[in-house]
Protein backbone atom coordinates (compact mmCIF):
# COMPACT_ATOMS: atom_id res chain seq x y z
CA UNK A 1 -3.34 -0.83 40.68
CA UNK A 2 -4.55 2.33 42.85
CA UNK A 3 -4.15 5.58 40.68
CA UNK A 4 -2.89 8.11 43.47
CA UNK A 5 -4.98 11.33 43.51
CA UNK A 6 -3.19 13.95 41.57
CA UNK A 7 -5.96 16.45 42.26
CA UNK A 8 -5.26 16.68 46.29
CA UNK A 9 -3.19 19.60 47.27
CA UNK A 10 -2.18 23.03 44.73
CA UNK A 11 -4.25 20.74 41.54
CA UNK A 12 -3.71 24.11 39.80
CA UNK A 13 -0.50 23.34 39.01
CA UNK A 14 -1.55 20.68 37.13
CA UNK A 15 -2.11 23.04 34.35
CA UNK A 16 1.59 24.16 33.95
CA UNK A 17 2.32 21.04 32.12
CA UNK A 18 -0.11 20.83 29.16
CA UNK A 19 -0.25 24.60 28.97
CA UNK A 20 3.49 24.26 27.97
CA UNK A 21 2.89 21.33 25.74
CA UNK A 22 0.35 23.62 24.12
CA UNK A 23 2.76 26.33 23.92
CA UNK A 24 5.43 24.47 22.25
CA UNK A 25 3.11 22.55 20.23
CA UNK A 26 2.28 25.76 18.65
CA UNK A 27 5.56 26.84 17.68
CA UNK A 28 6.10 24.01 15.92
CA UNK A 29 2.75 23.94 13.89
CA UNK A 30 4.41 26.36 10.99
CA UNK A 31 6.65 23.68 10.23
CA UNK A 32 3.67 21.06 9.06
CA UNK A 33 4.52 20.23 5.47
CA UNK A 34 1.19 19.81 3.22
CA UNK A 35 1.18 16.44 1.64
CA UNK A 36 -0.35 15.49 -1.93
CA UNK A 37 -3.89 16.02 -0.96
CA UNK A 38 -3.77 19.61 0.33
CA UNK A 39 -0.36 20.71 -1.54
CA UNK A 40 -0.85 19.00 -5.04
CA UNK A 41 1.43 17.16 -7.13
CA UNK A 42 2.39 13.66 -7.73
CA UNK A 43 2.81 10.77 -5.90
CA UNK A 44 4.57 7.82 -7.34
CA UNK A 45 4.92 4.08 -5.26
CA UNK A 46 7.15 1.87 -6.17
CA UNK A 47 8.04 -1.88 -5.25
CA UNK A 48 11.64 -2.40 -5.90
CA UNK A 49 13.02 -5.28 -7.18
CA UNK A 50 16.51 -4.04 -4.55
CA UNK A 51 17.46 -1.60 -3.18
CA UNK A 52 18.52 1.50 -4.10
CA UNK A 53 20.09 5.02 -2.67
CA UNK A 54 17.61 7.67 -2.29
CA UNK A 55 20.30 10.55 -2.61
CA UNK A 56 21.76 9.44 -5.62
CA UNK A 57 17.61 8.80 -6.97
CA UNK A 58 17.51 12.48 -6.83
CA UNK A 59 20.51 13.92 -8.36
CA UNK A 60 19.82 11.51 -11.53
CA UNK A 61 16.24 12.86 -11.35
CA UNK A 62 17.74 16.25 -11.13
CA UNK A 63 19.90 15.69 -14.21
CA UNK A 64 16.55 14.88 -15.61
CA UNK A 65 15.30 18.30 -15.28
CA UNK A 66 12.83 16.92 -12.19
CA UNK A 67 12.60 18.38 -8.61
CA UNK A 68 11.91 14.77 -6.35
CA UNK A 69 11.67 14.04 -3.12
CA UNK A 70 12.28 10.03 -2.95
CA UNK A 71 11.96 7.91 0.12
CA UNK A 72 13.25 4.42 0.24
CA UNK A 73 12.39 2.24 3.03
CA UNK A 74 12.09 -1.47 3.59
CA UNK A 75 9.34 -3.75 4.36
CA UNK A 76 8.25 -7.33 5.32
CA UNK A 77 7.52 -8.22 1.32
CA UNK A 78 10.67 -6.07 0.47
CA UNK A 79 11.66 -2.58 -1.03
CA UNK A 80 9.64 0.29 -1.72
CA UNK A 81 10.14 3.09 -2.81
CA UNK A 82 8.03 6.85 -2.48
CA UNK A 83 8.66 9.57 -5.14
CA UNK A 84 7.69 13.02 -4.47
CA UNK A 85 6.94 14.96 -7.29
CA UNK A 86 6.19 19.18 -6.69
CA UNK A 87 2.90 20.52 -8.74
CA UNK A 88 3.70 21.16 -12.06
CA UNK A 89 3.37 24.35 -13.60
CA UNK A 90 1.59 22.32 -16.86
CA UNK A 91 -0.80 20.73 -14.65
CA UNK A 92 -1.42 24.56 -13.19
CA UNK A 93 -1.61 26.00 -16.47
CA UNK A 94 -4.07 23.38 -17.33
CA UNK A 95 -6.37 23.60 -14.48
CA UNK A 96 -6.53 28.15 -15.26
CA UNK A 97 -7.70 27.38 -18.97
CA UNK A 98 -9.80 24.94 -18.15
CA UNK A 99 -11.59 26.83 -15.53
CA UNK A 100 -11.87 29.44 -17.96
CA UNK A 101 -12.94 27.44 -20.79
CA UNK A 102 -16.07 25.99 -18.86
CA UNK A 103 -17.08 29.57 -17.83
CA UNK A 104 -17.17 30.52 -21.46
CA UNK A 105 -19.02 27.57 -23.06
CA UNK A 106 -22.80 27.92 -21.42
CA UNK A 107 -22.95 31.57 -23.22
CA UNK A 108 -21.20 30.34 -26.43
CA UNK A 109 -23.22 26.78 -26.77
CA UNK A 110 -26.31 29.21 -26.22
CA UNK A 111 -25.40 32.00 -28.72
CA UNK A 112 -24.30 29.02 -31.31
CA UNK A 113 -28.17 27.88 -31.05
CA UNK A 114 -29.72 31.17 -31.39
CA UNK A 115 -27.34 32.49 -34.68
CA UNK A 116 -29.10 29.17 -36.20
CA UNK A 117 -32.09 30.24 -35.46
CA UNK A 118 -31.41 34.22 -36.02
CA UNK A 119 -28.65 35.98 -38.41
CA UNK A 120 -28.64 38.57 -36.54
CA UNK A 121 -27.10 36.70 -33.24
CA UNK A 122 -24.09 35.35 -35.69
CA UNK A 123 -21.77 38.68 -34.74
CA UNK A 124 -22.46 38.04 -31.22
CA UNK A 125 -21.29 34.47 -31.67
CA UNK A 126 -18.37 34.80 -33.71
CA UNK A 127 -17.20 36.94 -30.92
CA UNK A 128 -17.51 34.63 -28.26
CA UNK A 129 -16.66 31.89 -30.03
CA UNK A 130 -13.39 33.60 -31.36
CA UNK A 131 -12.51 34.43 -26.97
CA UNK A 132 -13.12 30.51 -26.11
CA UNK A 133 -11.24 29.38 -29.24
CA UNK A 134 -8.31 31.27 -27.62
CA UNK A 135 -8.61 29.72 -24.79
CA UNK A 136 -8.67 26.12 -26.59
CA UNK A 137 -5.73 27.03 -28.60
CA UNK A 138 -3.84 27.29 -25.78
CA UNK A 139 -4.49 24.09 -24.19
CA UNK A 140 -4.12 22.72 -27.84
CA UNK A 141 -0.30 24.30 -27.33
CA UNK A 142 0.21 23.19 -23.85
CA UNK A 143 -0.75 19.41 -24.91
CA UNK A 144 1.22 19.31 -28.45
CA UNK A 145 -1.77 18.75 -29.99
CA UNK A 146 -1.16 20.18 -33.60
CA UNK A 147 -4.66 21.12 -34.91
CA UNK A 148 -6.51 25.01 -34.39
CA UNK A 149 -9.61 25.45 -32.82
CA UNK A 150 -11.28 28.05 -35.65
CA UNK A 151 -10.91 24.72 -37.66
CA UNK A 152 -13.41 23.11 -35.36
CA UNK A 153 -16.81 23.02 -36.42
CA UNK A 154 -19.43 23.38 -33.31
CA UNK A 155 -18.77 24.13 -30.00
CA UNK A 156 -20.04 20.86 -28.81
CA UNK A 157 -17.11 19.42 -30.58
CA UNK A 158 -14.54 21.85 -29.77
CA UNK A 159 -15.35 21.18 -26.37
CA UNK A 160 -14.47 17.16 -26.93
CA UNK A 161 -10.93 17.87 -28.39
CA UNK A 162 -10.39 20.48 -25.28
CA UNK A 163 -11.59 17.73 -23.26
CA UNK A 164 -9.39 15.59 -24.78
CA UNK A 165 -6.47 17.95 -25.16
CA UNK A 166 -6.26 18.64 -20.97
CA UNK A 167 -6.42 15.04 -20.43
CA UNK A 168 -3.41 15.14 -22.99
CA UNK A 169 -1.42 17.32 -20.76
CA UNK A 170 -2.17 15.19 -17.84
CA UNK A 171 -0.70 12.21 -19.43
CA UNK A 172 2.53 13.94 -20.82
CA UNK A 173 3.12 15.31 -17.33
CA UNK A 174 3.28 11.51 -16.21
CA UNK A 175 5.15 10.45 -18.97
CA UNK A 176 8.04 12.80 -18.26
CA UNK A 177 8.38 11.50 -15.10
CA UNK A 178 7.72 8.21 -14.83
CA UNK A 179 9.99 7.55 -18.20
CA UNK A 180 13.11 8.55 -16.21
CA UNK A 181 12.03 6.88 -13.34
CA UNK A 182 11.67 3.71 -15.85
CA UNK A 183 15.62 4.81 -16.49
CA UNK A 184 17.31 4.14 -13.25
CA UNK A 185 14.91 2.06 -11.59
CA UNK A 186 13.92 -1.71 -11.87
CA UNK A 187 10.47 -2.40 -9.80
CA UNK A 188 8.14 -5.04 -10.07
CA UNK A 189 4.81 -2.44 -9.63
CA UNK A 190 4.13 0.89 -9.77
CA UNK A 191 1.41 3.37 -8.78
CA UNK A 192 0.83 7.09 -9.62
CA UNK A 193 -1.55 9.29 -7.61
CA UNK A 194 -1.59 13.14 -9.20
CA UNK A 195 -3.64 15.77 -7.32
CA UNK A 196 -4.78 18.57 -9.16
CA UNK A 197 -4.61 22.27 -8.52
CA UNK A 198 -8.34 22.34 -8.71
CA UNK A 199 -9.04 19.18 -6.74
CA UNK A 200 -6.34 20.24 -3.93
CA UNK A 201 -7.75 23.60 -3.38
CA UNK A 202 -10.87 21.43 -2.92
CA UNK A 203 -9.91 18.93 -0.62
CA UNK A 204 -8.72 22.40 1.80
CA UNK A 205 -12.05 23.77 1.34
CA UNK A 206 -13.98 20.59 2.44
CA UNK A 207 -11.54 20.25 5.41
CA UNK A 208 -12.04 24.23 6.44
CA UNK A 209 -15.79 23.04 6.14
CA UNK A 210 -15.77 20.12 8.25
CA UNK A 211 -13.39 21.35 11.13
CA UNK A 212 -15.32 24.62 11.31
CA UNK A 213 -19.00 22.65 11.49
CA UNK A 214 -17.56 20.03 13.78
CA UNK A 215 -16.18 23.06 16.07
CA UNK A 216 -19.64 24.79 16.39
CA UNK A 217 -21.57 21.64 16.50
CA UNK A 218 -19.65 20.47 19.61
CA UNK A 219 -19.85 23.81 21.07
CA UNK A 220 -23.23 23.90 20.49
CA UNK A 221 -24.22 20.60 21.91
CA UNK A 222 -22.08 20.59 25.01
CA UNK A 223 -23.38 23.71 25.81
CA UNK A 224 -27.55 22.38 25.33
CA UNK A 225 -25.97 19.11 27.19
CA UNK A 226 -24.64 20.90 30.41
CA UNK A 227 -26.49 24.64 30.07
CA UNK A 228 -23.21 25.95 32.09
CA UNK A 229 -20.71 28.18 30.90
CA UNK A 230 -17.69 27.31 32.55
CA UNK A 231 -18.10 23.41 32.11
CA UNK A 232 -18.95 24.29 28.41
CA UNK A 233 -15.77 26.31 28.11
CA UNK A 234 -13.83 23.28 29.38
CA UNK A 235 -15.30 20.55 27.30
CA UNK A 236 -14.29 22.95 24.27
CA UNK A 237 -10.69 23.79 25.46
CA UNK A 238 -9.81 20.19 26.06
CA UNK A 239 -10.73 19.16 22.47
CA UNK A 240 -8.56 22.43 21.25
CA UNK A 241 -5.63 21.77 23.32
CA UNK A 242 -6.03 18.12 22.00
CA UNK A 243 -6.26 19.09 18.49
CA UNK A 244 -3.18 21.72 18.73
CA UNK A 245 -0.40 19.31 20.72
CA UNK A 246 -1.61 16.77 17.88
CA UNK A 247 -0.80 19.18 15.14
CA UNK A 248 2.38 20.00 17.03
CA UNK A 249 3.37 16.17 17.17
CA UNK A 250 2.91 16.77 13.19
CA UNK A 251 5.10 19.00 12.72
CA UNK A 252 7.49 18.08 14.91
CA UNK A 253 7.86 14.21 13.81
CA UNK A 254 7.19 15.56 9.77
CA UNK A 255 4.00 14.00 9.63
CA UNK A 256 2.82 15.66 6.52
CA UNK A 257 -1.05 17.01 6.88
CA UNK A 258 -3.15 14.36 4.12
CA UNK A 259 -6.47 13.06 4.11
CA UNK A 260 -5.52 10.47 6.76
CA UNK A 261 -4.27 12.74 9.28
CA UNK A 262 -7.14 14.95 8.89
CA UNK A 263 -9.60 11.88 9.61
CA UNK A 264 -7.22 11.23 12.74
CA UNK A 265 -7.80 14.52 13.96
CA UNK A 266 -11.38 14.46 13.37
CA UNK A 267 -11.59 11.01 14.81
CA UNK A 268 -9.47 12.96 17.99
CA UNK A 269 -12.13 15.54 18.60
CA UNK A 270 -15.03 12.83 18.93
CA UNK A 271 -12.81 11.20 21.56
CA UNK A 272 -12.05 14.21 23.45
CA UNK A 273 -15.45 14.95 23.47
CA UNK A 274 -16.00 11.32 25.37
CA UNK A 275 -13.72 12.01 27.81
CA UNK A 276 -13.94 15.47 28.71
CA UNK A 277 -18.11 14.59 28.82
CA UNK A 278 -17.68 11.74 31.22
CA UNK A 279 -15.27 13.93 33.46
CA UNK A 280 -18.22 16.65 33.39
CA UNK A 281 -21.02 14.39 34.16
CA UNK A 282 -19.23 12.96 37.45
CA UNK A 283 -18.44 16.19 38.49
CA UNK A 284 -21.65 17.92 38.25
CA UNK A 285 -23.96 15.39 38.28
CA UNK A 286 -22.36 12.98 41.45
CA UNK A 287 -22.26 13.87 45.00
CA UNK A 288 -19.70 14.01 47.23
CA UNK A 289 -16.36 15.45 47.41
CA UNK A 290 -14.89 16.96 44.04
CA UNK A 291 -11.56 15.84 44.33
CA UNK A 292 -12.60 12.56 44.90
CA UNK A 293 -15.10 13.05 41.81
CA UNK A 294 -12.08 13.97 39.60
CA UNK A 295 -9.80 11.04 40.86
CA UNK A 296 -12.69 8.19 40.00
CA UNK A 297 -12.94 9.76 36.80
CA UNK A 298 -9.60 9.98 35.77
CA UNK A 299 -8.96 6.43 36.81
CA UNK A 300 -12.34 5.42 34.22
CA UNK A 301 -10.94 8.28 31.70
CA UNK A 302 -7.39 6.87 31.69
CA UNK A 303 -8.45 3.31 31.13
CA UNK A 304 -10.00 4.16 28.06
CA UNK A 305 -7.25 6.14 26.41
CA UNK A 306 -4.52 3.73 27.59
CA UNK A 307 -7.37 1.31 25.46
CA UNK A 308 -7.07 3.50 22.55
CA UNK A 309 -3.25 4.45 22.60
CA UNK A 310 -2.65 0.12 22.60
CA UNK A 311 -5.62 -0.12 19.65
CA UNK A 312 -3.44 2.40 17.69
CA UNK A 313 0.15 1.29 19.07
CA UNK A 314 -0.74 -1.71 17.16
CA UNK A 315 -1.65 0.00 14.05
CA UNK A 316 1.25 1.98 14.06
CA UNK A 317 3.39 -0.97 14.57
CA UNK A 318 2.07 -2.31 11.74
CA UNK A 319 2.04 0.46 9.57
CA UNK A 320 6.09 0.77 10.77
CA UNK A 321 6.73 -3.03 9.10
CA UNK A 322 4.69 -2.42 6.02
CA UNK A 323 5.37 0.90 5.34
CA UNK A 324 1.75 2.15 4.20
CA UNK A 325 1.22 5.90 4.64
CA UNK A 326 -2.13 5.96 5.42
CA UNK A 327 -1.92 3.14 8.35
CA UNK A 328 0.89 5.51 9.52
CA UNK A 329 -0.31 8.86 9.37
CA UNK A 330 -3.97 8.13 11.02
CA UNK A 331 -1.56 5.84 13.63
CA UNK A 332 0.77 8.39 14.58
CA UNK A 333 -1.55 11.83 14.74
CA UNK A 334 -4.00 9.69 16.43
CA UNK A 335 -1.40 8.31 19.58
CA UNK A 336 0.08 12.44 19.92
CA UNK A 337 -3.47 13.53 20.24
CA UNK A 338 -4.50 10.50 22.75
CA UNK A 339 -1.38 11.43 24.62
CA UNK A 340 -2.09 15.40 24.32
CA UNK A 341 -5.77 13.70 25.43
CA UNK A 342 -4.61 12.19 28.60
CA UNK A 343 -2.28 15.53 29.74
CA UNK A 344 -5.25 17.92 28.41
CA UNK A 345 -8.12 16.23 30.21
CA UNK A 346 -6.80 15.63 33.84
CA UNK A 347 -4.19 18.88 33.41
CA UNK A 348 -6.30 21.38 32.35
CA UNK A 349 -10.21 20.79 32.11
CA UNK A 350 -10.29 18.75 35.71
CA UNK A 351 -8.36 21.96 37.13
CA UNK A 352 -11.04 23.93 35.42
CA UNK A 353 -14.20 21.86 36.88
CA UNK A 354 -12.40 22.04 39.87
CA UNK A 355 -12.05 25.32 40.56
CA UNK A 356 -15.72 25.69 39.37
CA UNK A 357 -17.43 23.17 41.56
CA UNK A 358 -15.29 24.05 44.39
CA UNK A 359 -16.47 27.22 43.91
CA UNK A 360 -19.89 26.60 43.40
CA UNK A 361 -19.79 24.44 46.52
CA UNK A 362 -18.73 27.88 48.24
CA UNK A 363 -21.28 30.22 47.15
């Protein structure tokens, strides 16, 4: 089948379409919820011996004293079932005094050694001992652990029953809710996944890391690659506008913003790259008429993404009968972002070569 050339006649206009996709992609990018990774919290699966209702789930939960979000959905081997639990303010409280505790302990280990070895140190380390046994006896309280931390000979092992105290608090936390859940539910497996504060915060640093390097490493090399501004410029916007209608698609569909859909994304820039590079190359580097240039590369371009979207059209299929997050969330981002591809590519960096080689062709 002949792909009709899109790019004969006003091709400028070509750009209205993804340039509102863009616009209402952004508008709807707010609206992304953070899942476990990013936000915190727990996540508990379930695989339900029947099923159950997901409103009523939460107002027994509720009665419980616990704020849940619970999905229910069903699947070639059966039931499941996805509980949603908010970061708790234990787990938070945790995290602070344990982040404090570690700051104190080089100095204190330190000035322990040297009041051994000197008398005249031991003022200096009662007083820093007497701040980081605070700091224990808090956790102590925030665990239920009934023992003081001045009772504790060395620092060494007031820093295994902290240890062991946070991990304490850690495993109340699932306790509380995985007793109730125990309550009203009969399942045949369970799994728990809690995210820290600490490791959260983490995971969004990494990510702000690796989109940021990935950004200037593309810009970078497409502009060594081509050595032209306005093709440079081009191969960049298309991977943006890819990046933003994909995010849009997230918010829109609530696709909540996890590991998965962060790999999708990433996974989304490396293909833009291809296509927007192959686009480039045939239009600066073949001869002949530019229209024409664009039109044999869109029909190569589009063969490859139609490719992709049926590679991950499958996945998501299958992620839609089995019901596992990740297969759905690196499914789903990834076909909105091939689509935003297709539109982005041939909508908006084609117009822009265009009106550059045209140009250039001018001059």
């Amino acid at each position: 089948m002949e792909f009709p050339n899109i790019f004969r006649g006003d091709y400028r206009l070509l750009a209205i379409v993804p340039l509102l996709l863009v616009a209402i992609s952004l508008f709807f990018i707010p609206t992304i919820k953070m899942g476990v990774d990013f936000r915190g919290g727990t996540l508990i699966s379930l695989t339900l011996d029947n099923q159950i209702d997901s409103a009523d789930l939460e107002e027994r939960l509720a009665a419980e004293g616990l704020d849940a979000d619970v999905r229910i959905f069903e699947t070639a081997v059966g039931y499941k079932a996805e509980i949603e639990f908010p970061q708790s303010d234990a787990l938070v409280n945790a995290e602070g005094l344990k982040d404090e505790f570690e700051k104190l302990l080089p100095e204190a280990t330190n000035l322990e050694i040297m009041a051994e070895m000197n008398e005249s140190q031991r003022a200096e380390y009662e007083a820093k001992r007497a701040e980081i046994d605070a700091v224990a006896d808090e956790m102590f309280v925030l665990a239920g652990v009934n023992t003081k931390a001045e009772l504790i000979g060395g620092v060494n092992d007031l820093e295994d029953t902290f240890m062991d105290a946070y991990k304490k608090v850690y495993s109340n936390y699932q306790i509380s809710v995985t007793q109730p859940i125990d309550k009203y539910i009969e399942y045949t497996s369970i799994s728990v996944q809690t995210v820290s504060p600490m490791l959260s915060t983490h995971f969004i640093e990494i990510a702000i890391r690796v989109a940021v390097l990935s950004a200037i490493l593309s810009a970078v090399f497409v502009f060594a690659f081509f050595r032209v501004v306005v093709p440079s410029i081009a191969v960049i916007t298309g991977a943006a506008c890819d990046i933003i209608i994909a995010l849009g698609a997230m918010g829109l569909f609530g696709i909540p913003f996890t590991l998965p859909a962060f790999a999708a994304l990433l996974m989304l820039v490396g293909f833009s790259l291809d296509t927007d590079i192959l686009l480039t190359m045939r239009m600066l580097k073949r001869k002949g008429d530019p229209r024409e240039k664009a039109h044999d590369a869109m029909k190569t371009g589009l063969t490859m993404s139609v490719a992709a979207v049926i590679a991950f059209g499958t996945l998501f299929v299958l992620a839609a009968l089995t019901h596992i997050p990740t297969y759905y969330e690196i499914s789903a981002v990834a076909l909105a972002g091939l689509v935003g591809d297709m539109i982005a590519t041939w909508g908006i960096n084609a117009v822009m070569l265009l009106w550059y080689a045209e140009r250039r062709g001018e001059a």
